[in-house]
Protein backbone atom coordinates (compact mmCIF):
# COMPACT_ATOMS: atom_id res chain seq x y z
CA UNK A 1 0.00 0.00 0.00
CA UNK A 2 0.83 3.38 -0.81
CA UNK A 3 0.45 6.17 1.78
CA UNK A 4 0.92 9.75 0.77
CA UNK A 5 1.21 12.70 3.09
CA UNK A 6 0.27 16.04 2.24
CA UNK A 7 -0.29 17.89 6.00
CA UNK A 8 1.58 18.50 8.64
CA UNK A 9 -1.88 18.33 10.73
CA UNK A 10 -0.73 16.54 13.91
CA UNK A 11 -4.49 14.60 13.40
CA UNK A 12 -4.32 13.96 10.07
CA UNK A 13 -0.30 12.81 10.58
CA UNK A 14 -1.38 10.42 13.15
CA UNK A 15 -3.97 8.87 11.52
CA UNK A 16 -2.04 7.93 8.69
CA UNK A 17 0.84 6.49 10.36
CA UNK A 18 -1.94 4.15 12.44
CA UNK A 19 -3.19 2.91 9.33
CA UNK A 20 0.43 2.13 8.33
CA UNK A 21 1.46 0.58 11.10
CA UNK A 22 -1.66 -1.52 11.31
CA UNK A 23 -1.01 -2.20 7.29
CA UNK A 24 2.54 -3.53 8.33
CA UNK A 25 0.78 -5.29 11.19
CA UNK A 26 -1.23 -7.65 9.11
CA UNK A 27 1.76 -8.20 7.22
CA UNK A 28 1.68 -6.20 4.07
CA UNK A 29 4.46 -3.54 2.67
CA UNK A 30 3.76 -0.11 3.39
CA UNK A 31 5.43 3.12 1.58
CA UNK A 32 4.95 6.45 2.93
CA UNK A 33 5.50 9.51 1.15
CA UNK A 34 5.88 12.75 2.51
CA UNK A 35 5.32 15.41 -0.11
CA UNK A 36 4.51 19.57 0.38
CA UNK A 37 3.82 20.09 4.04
CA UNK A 38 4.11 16.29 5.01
CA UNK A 39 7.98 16.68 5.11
CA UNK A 40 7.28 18.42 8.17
CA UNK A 41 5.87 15.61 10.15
CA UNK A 42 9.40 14.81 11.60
CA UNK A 43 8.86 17.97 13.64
CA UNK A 44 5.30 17.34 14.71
CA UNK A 45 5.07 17.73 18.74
CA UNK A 46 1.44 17.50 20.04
CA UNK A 47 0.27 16.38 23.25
CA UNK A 48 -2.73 14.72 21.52
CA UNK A 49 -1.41 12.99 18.97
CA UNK A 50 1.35 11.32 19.23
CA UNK A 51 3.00 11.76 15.59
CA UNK A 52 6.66 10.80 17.09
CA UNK A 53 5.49 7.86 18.24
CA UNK A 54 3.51 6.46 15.89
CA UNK A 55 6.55 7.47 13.10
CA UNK A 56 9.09 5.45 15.48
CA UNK A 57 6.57 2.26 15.19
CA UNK A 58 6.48 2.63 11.70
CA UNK A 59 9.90 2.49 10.80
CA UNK A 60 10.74 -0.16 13.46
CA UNK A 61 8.10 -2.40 11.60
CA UNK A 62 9.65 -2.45 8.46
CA UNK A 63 7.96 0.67 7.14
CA UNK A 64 9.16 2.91 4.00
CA UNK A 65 9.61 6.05 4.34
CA UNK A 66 10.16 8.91 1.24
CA UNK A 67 10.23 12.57 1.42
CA UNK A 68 9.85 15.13 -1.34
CA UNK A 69 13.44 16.10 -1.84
CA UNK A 70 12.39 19.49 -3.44
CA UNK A 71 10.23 19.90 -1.04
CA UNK A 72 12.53 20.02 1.99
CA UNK A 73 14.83 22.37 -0.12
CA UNK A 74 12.36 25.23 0.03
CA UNK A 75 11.95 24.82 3.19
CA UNK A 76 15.68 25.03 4.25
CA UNK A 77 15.09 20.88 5.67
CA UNK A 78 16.94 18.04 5.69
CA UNK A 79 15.33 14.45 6.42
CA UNK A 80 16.68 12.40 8.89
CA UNK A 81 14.37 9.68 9.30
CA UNK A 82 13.27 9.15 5.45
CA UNK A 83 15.10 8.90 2.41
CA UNK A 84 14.72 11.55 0.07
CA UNK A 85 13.01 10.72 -3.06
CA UNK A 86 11.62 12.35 -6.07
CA UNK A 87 8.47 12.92 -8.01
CA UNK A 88 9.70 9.96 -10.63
CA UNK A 89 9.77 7.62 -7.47
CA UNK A 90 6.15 9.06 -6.44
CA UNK A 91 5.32 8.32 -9.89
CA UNK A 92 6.64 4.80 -9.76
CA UNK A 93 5.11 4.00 -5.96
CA UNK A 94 1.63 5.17 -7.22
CA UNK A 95 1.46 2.90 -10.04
CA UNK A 96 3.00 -0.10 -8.67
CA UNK A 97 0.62 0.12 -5.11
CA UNK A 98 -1.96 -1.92 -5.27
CA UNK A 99 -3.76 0.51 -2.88
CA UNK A 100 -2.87 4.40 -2.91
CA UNK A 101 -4.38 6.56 0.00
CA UNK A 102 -3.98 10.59 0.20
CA UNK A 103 -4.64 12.58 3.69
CA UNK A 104 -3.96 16.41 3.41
């Protein structure tokens, strides 16, 4: 399954990541990609959702994890729990997913 990330919304972030983790739960592969305002989940605090935490399980479980590359450039970011990817690899992940889902 393909997961891609448009928000920085600590909700929306959270929500995502639970249906990754419980994607990678029932054994299947699971690609996230972070792309616009997603590439800012790594800096997500909230004290209702827990974005950090659910990011940690979803990584630990085997999880992919892509950001935008262009996307963290004009915003002065680096990644440093994600590899940095490019629209081509988007490209490539949303045709070859057998399921694609988009929150933001």
């Amino acid at each position: 399954m393909g997961i891609v990330l448009n928000t920085k919304d600590p909700e929306t972030a959270w929500n995502g990541l639970r249906l990754g983790n419980e994607t990678l739960r029932r054994g299947n592969e699971v690609s996230l990609f972070l792309l616009g305002q997603g590439v800012e989940i790594e800096n997500v605090h909230d004290d209702t959702f827990d974005v950090a935490g659910e990011l940690r399980k979803f990584t630990t479980a085997g999880g992919r994890m892509l950001a935008c590359t262009s996307c963290l450039k004009v915003r002065g970011q680096q990644a440093r729990v994600c590899s940095l990817s490019t629209m081509p690899e988007l490209t490539t992940l949303v045709l070859e997913s057998d399921r694609v889902v988009t929150l933001g």
